[in-house]
C-alpha atoms as a PDB file:
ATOM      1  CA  UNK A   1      14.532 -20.804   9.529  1.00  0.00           C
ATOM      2  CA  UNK A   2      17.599 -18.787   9.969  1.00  0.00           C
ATOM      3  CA  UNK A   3      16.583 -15.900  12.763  1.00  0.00           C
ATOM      4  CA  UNK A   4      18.050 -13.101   9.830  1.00  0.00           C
ATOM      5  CA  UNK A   5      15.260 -14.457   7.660  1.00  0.00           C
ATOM      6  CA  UNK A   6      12.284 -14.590  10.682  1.00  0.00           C
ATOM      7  CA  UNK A   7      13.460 -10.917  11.767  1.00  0.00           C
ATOM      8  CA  UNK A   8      12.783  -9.363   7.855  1.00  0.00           C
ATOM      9  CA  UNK A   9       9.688 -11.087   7.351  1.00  0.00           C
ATOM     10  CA  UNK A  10       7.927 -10.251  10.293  1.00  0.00           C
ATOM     11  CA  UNK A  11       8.209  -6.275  10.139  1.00  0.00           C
ATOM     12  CA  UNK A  12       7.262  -6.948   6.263  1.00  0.00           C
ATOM     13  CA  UNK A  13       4.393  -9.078   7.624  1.00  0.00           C
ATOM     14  CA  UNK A  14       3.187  -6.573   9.755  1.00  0.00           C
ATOM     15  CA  UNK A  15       3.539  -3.920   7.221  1.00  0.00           C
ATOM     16  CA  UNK A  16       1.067  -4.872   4.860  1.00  0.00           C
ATOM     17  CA  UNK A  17      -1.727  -4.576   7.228  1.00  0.00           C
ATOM     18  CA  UNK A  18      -0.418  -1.170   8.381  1.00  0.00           C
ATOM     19  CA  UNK A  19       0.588   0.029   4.907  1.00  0.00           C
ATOM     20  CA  UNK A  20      -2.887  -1.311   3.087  1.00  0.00           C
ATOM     21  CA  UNK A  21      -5.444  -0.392   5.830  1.00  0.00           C
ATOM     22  CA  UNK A  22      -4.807   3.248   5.757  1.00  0.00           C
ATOM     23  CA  UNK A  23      -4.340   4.095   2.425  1.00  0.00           C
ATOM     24  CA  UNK A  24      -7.347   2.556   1.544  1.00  0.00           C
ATOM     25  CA  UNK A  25      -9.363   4.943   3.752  1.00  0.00           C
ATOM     26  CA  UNK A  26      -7.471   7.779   2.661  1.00  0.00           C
ATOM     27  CA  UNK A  27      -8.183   6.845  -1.541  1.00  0.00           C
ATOM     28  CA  UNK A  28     -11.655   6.111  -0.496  1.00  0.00           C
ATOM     29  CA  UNK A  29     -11.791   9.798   1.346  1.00  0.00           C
ATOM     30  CA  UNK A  30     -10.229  11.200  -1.713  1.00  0.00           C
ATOM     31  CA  UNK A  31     -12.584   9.426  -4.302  1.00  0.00           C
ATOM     32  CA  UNK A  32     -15.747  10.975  -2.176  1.00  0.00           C
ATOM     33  CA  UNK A  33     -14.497  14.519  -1.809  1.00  0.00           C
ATOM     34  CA  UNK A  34     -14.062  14.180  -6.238  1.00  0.00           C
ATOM     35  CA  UNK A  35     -17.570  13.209  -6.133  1.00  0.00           C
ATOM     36  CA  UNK A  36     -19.159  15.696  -3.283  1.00  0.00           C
ATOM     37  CA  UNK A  37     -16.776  19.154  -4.126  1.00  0.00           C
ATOM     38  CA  UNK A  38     -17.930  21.096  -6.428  1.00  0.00           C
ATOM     39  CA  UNK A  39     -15.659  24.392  -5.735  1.00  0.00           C
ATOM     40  CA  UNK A  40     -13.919  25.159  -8.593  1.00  0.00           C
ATOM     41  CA  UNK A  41     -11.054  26.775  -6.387  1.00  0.00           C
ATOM     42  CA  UNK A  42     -10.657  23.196  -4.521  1.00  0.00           C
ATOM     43  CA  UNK A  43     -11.800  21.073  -7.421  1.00  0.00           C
ATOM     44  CA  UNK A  44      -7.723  20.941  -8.746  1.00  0.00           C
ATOM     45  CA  UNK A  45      -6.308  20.357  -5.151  1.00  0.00           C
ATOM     46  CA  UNK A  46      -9.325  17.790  -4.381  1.00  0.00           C
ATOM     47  CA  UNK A  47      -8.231  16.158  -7.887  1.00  0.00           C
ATOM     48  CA  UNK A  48      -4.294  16.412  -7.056  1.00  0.00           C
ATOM     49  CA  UNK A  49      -5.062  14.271  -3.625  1.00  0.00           C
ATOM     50  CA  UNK A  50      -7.086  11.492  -5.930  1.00  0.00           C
ATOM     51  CA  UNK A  51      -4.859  11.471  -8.191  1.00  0.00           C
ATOM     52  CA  UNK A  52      -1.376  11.198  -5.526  1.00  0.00           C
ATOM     53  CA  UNK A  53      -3.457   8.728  -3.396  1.00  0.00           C
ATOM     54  CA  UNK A  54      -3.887   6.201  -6.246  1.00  0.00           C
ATOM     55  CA  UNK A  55      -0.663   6.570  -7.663  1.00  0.00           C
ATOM     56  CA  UNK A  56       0.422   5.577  -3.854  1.00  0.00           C
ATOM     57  CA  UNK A  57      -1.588   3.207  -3.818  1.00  0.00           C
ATOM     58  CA  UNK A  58      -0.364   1.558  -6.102  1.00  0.00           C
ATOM     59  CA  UNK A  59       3.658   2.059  -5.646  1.00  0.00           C
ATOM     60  CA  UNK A  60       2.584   0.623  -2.001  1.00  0.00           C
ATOM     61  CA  UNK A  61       0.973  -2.321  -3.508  1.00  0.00           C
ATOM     62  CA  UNK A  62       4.345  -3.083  -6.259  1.00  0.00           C
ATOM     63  CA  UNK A  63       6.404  -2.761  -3.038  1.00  0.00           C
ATOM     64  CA  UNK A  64       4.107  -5.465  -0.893  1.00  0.00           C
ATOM     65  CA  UNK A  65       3.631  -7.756  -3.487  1.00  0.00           C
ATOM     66  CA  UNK A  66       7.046  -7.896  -4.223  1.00  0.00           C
ATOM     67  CA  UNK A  67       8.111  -8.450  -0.697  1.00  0.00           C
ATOM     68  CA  UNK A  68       5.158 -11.047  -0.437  1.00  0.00           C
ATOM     69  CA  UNK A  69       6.782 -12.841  -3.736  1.00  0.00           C
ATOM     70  CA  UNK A  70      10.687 -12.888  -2.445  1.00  0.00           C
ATOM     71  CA  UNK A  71       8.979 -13.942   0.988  1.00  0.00           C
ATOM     72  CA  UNK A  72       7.413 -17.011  -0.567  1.00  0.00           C
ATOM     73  CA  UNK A  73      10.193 -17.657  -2.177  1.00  0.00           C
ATOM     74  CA  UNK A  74      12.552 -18.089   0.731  1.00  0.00           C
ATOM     75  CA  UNK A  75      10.145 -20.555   2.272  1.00  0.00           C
ATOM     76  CA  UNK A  76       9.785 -22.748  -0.961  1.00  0.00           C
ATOM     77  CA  UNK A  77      14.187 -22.715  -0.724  1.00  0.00           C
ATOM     78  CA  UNK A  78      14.102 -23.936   2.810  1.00  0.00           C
ATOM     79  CA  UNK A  79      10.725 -26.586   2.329  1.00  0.00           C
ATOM     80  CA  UNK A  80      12.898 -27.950  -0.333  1.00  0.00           C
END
């Protein structure tokens, strides 16, 4: 393995974990405070973080995956 390839894939490697972990807690937050708020003054700014979180969520998840797909296929260049 050429030591450019090791050095981008182990930041990326490390990122999903750090990336995935948080932002799970902080939809999951978001999704109770929808359910438990019932304020009508922070209903749109409890919506607005739902909303923003998933939306993160899931440009965070597109970016990982994709890493995770141009990752696998640098290894299945050099096994063959």
């Amino acid at each position: 393995m050429p030591p450019e390839d090791s050095a981008k894939e182990t930041p990326l490697t490390l990122l999903n974990h750090d990336l995935r972990t948080p932002l799970a807690a902080v939809v999951g937050l978001a999704q109770v405070l929808e359910e438990e708020v019932s304020d009508p003054r922070l209903r749109p700014l409890v919506c607005l973080l739902r909303e923003s979180s998933d939306r993160l969520r899931g440009e965070v998840e597109h970016l990982l995956d994709h890493v995770d797909d141009d990752a696998a296929e640098r290894l299945a260049r050099r096994a063959a």
